[in-house]
C-alpha atoms as a PDB file:
ATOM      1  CA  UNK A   1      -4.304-176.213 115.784  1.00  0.00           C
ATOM      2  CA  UNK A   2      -7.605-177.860 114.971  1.00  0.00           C
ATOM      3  CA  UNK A   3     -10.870-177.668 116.787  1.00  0.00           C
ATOM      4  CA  UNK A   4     -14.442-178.787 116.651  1.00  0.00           C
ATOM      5  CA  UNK A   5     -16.279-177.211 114.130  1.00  0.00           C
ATOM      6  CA  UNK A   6     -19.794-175.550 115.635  1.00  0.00           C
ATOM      7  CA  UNK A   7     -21.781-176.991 112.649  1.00  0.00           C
ATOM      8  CA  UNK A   8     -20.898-179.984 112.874  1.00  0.00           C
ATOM      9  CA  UNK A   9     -18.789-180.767 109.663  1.00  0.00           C
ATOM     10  CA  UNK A  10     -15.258-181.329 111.650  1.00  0.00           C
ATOM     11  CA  UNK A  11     -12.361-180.370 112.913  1.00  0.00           C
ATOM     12  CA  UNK A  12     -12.118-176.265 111.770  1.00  0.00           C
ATOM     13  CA  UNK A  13      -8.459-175.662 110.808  1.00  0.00           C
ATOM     14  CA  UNK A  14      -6.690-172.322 112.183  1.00  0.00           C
ATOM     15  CA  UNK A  15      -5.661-169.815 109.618  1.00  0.00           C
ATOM     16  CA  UNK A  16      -3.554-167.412 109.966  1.00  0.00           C
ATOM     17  CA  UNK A  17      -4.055-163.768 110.539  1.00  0.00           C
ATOM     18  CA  UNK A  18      -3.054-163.436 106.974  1.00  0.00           C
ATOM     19  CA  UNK A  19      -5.616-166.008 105.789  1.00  0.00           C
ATOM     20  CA  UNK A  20      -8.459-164.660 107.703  1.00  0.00           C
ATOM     21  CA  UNK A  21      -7.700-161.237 106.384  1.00  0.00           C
ATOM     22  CA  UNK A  22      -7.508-162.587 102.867  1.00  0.00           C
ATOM     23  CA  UNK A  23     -11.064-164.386 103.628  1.00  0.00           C
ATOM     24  CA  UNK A  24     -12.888-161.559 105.169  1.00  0.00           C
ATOM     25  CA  UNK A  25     -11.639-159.371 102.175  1.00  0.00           C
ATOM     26  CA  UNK A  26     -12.755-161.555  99.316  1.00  0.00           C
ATOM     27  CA  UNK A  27     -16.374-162.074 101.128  1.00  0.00           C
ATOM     28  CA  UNK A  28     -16.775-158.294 101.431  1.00  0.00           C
ATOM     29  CA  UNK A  29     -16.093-158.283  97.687  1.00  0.00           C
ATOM     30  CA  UNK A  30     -12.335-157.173  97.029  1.00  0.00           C
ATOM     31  CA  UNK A  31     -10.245-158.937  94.181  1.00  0.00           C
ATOM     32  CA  UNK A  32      -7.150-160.357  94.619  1.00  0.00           C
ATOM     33  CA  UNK A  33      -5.514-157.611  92.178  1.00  0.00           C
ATOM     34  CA  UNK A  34      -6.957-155.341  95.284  1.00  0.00           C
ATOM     35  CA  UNK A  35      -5.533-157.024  97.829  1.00  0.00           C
ATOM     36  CA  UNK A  36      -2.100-157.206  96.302  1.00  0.00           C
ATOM     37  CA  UNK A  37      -2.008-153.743  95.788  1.00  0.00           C
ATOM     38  CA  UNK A  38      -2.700-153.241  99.655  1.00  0.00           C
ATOM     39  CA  UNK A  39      -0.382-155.891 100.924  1.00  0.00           C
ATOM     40  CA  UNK A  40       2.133-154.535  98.509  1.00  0.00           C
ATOM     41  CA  UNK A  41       2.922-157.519  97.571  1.00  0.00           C
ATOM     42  CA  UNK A  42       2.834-159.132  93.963  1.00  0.00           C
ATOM     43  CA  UNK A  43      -0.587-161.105  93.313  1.00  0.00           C
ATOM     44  CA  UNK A  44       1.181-164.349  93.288  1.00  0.00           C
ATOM     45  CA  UNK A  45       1.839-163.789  97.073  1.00  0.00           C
ATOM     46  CA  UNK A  46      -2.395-163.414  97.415  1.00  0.00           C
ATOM     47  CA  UNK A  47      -2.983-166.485  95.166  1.00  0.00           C
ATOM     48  CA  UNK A  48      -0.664-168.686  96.883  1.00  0.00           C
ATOM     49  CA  UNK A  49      -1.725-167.385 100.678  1.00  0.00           C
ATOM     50  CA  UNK A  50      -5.497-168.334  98.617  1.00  0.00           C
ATOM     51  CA  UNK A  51      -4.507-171.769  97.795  1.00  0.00           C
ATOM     52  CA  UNK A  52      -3.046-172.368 101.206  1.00  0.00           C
ATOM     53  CA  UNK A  53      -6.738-171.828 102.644  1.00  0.00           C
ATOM     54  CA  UNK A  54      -8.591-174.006 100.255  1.00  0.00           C
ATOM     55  CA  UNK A  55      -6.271-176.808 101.307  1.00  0.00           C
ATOM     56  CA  UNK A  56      -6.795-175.842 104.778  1.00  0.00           C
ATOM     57  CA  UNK A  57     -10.259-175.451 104.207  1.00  0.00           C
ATOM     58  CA  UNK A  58     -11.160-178.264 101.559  1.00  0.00           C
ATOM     59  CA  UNK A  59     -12.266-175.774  99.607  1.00  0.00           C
ATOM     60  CA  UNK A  60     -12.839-175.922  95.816  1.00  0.00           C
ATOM     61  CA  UNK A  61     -12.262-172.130  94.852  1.00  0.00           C
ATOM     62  CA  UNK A  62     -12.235-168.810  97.319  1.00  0.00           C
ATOM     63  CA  UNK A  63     -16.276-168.487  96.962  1.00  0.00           C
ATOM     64  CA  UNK A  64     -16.148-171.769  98.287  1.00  0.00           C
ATOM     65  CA  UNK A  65     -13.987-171.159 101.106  1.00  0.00           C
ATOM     66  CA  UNK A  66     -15.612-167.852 102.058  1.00  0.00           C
ATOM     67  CA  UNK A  67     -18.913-170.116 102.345  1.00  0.00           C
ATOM     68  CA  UNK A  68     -17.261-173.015 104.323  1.00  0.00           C
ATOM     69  CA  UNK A  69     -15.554-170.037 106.852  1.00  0.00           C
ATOM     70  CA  UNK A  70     -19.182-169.114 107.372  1.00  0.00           C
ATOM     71  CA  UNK A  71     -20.820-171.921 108.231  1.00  0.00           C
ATOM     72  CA  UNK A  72     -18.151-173.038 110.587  1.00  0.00           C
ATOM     73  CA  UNK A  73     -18.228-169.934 112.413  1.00  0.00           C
ATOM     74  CA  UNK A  74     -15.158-168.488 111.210  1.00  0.00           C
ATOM     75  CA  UNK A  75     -16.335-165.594 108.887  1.00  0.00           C
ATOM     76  CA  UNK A  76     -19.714-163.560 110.283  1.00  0.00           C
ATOM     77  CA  UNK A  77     -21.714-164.033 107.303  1.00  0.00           C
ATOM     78  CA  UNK A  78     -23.529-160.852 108.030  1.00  0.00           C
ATOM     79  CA  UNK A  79     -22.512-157.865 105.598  1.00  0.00           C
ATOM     80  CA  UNK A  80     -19.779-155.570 107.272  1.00  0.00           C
ATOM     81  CA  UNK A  81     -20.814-151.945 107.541  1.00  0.00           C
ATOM     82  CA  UNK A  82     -19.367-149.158 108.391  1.00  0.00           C
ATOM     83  CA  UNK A  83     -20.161-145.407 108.533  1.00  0.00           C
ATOM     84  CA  UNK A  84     -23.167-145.480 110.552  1.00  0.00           C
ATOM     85  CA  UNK A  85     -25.065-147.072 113.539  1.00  0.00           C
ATOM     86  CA  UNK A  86     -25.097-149.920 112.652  1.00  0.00           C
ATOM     87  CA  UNK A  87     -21.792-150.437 111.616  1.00  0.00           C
ATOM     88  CA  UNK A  88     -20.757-149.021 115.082  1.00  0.00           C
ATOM     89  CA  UNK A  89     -23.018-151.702 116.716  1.00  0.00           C
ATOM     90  CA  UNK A  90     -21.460-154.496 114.390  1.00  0.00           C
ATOM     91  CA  UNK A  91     -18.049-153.830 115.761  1.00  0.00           C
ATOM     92  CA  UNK A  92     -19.404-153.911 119.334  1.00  0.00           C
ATOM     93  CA  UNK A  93     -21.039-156.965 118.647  1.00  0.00           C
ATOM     94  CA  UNK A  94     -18.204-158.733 117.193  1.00  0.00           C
ATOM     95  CA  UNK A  95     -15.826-157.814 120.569  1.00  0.00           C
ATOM     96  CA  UNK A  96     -14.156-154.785 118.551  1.00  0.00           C
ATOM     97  CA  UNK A  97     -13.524-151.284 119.699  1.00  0.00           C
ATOM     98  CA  UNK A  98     -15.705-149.573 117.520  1.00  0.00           C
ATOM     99  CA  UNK A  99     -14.210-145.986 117.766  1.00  0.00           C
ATOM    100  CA  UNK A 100     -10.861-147.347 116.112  1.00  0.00           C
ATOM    101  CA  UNK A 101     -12.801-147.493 112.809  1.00  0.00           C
ATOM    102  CA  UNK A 102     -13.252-143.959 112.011  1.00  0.00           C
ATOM    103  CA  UNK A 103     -16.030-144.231 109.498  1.00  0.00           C
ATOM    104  CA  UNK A 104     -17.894-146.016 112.378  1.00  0.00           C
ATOM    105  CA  UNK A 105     -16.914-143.498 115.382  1.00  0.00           C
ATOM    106  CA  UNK A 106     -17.927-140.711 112.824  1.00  0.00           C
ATOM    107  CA  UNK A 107     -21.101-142.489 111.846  1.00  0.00           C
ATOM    108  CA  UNK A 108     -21.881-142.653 115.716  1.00  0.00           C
ATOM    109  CA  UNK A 109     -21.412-139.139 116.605  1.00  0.00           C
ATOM    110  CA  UNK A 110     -23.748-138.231 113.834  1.00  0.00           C
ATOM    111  CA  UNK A 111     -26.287-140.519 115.082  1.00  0.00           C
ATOM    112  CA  UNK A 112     -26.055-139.480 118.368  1.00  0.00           C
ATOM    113  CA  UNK A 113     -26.016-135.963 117.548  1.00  0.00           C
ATOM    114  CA  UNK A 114     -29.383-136.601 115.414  1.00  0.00           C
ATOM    115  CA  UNK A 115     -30.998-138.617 118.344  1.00  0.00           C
ATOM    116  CA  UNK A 116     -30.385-135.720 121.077  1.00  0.00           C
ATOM    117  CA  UNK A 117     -31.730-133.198 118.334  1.00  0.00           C
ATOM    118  CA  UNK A 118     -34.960-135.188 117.527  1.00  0.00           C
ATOM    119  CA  UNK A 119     -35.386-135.914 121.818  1.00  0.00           C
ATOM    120  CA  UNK A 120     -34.925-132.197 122.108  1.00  0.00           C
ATOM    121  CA  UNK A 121     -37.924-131.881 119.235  1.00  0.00           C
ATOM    122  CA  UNK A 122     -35.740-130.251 116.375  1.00  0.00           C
ATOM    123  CA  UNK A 123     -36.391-132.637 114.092  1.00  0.00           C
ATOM    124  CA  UNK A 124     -33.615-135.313 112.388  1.00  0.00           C
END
């Protein structure tokens, strides 16, 4: 399925779940030795799932791709976090239930817990 790309640039081709996983895992900085490992699957499996989104993509390398998933909306360029706040909020924003990461659902109560302690004037 293609579909109007929001910059601009054309149609935006759809990847798979597989794809977008690969994508979002390269752009927050994991190797495909990495993501082999997690997939348990041999890294020839990653490369070729790789070379099926720079075709999809018209992509040169994966740098490339991860950049041209960004700027057609794709990817959220924006740094993922998780373990605090803001990592919390980042899951919110991005339709996500926020309390099935539990880095991010720990991260919250802590914050919480520090914001009722410093309304309650003990400090944090």
């Amino acid at each position: 399925m293609v579909g109007p790309s929001p910059a601009g640039g054309g149609p935006v081709p759809s990847l798979t779940d597989r794809e977008m996983e690969l994508l979002t895992r390269v752009a927050n900085g994991e190797s495909y030795p990495q993501i082999a490992a997690d997939w348990v699957v041999e890294q020839i499996t990653v490369r070729t799932t790789g070379v099926r989104v720079l075709r999809k993509l018209g992509a040169n390398h994966i740098t490339h791709a991860v950049f041209l998933a960004c700027r057609a909306g794709l990817l959220d360029g924006r740094p993922q976090r998780h373990g605090d706040h803001a990592g919390f909020a980042a899951h919110e924003r991005r339709g996500e239930d926020p309390w099935a990461c539990e880095a991010c659902a720990e991260g919250e109560r802590a914050y919480r817990r520090d914001r009722r302690a410093a309304r309650k004037g003990h400090g944090a």
